[in-house]
Protein backbone atom coordinates (compact mmCIF):
# COMPACT_ATOMS: atom_id res chain seq x y z
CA UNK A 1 0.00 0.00 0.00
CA UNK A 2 1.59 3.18 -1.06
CA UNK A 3 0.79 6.79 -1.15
CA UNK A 4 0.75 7.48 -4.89
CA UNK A 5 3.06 9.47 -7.64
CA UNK A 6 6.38 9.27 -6.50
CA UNK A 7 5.45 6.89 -3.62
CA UNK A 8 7.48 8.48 -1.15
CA UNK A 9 5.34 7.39 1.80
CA UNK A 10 5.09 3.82 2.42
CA UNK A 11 2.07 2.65 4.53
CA UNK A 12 2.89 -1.06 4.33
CA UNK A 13 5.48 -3.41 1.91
CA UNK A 14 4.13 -6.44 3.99
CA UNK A 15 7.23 -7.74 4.36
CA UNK A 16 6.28 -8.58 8.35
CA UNK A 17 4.60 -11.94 9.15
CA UNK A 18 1.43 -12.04 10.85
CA UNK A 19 -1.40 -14.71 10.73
CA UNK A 20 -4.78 -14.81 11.74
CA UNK A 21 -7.11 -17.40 11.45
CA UNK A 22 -10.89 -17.01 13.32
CA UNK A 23 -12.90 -20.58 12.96
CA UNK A 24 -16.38 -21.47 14.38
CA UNK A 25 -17.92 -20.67 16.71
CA UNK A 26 -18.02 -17.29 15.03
CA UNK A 27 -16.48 -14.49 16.59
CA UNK A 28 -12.83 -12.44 16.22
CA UNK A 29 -9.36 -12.59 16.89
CA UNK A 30 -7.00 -9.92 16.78
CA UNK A 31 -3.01 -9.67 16.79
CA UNK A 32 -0.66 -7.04 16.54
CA UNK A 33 3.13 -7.06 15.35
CA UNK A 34 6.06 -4.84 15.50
CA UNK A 35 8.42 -4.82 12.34
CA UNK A 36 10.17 -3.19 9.35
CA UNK A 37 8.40 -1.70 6.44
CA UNK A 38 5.03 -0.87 8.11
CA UNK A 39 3.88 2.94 8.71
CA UNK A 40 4.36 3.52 12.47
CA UNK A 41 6.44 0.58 13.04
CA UNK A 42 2.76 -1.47 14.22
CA UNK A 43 0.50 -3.15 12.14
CA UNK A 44 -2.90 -4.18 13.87
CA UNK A 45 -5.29 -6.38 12.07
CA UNK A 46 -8.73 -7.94 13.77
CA UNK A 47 -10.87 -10.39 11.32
CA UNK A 48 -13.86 -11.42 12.75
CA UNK A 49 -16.12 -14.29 11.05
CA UNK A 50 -20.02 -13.65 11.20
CA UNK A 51 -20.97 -17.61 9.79
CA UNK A 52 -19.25 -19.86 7.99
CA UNK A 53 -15.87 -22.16 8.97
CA UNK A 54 -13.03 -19.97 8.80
CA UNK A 55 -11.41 -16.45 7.77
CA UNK A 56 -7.60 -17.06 6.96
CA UNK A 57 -5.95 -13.20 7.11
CA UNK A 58 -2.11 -13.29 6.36
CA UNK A 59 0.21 -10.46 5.86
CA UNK A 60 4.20 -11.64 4.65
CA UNK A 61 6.28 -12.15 1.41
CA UNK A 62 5.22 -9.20 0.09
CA UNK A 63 1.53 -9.66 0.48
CA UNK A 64 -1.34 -9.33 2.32
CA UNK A 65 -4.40 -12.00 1.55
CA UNK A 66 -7.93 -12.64 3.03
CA UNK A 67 -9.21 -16.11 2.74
CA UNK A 68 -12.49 -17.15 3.42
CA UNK A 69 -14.10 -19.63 1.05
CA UNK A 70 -17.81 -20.14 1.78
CA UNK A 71 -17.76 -18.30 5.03
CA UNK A 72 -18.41 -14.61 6.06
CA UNK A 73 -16.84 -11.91 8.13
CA UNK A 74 -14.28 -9.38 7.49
CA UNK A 75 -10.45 -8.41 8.43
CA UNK A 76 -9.77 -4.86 9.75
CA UNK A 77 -6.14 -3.69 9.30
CA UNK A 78 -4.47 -0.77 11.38
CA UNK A 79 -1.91 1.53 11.26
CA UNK A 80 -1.97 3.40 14.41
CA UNK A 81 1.32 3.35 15.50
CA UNK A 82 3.48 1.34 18.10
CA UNK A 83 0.37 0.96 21.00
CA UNK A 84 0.41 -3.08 20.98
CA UNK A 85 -3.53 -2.41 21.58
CA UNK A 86 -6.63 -3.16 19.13
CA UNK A 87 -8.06 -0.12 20.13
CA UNK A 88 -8.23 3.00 17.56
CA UNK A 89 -4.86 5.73 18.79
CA UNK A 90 -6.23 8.04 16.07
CA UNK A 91 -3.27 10.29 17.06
CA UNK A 92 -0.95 7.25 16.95
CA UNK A 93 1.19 8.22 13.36
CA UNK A 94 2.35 11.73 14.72
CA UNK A 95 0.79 13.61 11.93
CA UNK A 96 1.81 11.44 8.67
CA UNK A 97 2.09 13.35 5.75
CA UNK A 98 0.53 11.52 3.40
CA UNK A 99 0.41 14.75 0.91
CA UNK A 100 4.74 14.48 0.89
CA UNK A 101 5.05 18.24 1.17
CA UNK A 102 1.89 18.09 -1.22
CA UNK A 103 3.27 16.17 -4.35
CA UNK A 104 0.65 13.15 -3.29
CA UNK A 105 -3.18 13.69 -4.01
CA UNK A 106 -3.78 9.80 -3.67
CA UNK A 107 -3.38 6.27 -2.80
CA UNK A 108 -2.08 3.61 -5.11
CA UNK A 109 -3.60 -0.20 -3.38
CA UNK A 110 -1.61 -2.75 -5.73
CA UNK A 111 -3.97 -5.66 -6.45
CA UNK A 112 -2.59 -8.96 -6.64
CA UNK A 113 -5.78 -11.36 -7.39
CA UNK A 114 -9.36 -11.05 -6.33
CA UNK A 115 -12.15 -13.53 -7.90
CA UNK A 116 -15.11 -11.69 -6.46
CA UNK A 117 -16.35 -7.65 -6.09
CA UNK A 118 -16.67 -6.58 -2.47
CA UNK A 119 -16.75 -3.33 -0.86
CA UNK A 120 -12.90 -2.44 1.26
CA UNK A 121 -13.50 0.44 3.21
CA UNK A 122 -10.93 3.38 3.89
CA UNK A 123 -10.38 5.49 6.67
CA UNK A 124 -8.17 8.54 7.50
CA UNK A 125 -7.60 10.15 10.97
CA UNK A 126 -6.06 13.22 11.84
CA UNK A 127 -8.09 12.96 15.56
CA UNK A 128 -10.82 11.41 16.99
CA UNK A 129 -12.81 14.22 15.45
CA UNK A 130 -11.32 14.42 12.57
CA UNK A 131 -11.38 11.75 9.87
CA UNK A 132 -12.77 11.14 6.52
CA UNK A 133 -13.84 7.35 4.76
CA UNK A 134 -14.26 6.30 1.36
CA UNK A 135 -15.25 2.35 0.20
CA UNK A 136 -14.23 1.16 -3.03
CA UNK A 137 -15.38 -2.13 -5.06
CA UNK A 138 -13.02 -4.67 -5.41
CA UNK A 139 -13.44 -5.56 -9.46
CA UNK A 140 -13.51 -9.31 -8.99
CA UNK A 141 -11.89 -11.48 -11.81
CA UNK A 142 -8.60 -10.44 -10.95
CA UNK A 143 -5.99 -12.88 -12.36
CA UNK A 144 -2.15 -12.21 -11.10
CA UNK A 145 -1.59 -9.01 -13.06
CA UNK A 146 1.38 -7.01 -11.61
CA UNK A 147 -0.36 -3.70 -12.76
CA UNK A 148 -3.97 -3.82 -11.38
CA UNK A 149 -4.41 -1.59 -8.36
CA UNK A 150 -7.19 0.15 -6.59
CA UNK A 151 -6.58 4.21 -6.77
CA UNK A 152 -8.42 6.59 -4.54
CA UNK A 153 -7.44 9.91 -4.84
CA UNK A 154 -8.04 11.90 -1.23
CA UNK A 155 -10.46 14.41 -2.72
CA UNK A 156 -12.84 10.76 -3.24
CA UNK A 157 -13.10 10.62 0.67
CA UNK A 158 -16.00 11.42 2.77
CA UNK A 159 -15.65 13.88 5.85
CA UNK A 160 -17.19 11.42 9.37
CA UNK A 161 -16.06 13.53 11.77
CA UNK A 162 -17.69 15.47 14.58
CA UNK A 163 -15.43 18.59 13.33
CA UNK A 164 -14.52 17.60 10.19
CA UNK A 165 -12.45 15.16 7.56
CA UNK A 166 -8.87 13.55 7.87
CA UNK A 167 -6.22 16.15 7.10
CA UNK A 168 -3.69 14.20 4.63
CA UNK A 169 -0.95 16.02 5.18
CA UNK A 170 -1.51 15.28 9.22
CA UNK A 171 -2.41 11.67 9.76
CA UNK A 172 -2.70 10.23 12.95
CA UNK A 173 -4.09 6.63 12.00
CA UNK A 174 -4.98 4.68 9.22
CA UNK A 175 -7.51 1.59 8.48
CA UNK A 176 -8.39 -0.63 5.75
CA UNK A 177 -11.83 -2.76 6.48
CA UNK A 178 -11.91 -5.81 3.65
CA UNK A 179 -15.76 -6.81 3.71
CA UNK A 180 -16.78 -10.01 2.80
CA UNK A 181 -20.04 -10.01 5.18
CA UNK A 182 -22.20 -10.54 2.05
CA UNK A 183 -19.54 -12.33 -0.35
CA UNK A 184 -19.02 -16.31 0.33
CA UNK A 185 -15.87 -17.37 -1.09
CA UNK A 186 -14.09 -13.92 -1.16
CA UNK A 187 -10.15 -14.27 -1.98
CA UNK A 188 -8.30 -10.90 -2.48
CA UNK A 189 -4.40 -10.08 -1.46
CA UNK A 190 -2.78 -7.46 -2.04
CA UNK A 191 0.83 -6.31 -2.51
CA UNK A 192 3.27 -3.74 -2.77
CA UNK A 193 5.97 -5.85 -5.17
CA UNK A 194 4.98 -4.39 -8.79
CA UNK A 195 6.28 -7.09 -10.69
CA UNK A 196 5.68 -11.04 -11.14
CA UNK A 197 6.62 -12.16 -7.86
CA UNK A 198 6.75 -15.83 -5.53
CA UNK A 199 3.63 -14.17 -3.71
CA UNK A 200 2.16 -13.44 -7.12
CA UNK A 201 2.35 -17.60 -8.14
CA UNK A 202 1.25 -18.36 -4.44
CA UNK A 203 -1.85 -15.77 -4.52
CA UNK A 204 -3.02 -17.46 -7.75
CA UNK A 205 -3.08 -20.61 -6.12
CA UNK A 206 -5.01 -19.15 -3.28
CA UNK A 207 -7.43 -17.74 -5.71
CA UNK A 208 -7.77 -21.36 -7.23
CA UNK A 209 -8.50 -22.84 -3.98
CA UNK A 210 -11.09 -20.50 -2.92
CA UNK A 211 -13.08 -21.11 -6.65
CA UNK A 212 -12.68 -24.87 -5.61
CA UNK A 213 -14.12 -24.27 -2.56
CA UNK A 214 -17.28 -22.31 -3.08
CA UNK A 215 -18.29 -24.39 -5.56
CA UNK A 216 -17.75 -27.37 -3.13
CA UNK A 217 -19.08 -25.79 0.15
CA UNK A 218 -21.29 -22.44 -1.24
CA UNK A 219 -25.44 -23.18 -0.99
């Protein structure tokens, strides 16, 4: 995930391991982990499965995927910077300038595969009353295609705040909300690595799986 144009500002290369994996009953897990190449130095990601088996969130090699064949929930990731908590610091960044001295006017999402269209949400913080959102639609019928990638330019979001909408050039926290509550057999990952890549080969197997496994599992 970068900030786009000259992609000075790097929210997250996914280079850090971190696994979740919430099975029945249905409810959510939550980690967070410290490490190199991730806005703030913390990544925090909660996935929490509403019906179904199993969500499978990973984040590593370059990629970050959400797995959840005929099952459905969602995975929340969070850059809030180094709190080791799940709950919102919307201060946590320091004032990220996601604007790079006001070069940036967007964000470039590299898309690695994704077989189905589902609504990610975005969020930006400058305080807790400040902050803007803005969902886009995952395409669906994404093969492994080192130049797909969801663009949302800053002007796109929405101000949610009691006083207002996320300065960009003054970020405090940032969130990412993949939603497959109404999509059995959602398989997505993204990346930051713009060509063919090991994760690349590995997502397209995911993506395989998943079609195997709604049309095994999915009423």
């Amino acid at each position: 995930v970068w900030a786009e144009n000259s992609r000075a500002l790097l929210i997250d290369d996914f280079s850090t391991d971190q696994a979740l994996f919430a099975n029945v009953p249905a409810g959510s897990v939550s980690s967070q982990i410290s490490g190199s190449g991730i806005l703030g130095g913390e990544r925090d990601i909660l996935v929490t499965l509403d019906s179904g088996s199993f969500i499978n969130t990973a984040a590593g090699g370059g990629a970050l995927t959400h797995l959840q064949f005929a099952s459905l929930g969602t995975s929340l990731i969070v850059w809030d910077g180094p709190d080791n908590a799940s709950t919102l610091n919307p201060t946590g960044l320091l004032g990220a300038d996601f604007t790079n001295g006001g070069v940036e006017d967007r964000l470039d999402i590299p898309l690695l595969v994704n077989n189905l269209s589902a609504p990610v949400m975005l969020a930006a913080y400058t305080d807790a009353d400040n902050y803007s959102t803005f969902t886009v639609s995952l395409p669906g019928s994404i093969p492994p295609d080192p130049e797909s990638t969801l663009t949302v330019r800053f002007i796109d979001f929405v101000d949610a705040g009691i006083s207002g909408g996320a300065d960009f050039s003054n970020i405090g926290a940032f969130l990412m909300q993949i939603d497959g509550s109404a999509t059995p057999g959602l398989a997505v990952g993204f990346s930051t690595i713009p060509e063919p890549s090991t994760a690349t080969l590995l997502l397209f197997g995911i993506l395989m799986l998943a079609s195997i496994g709604r049309c095994r599992w999915a009423p």
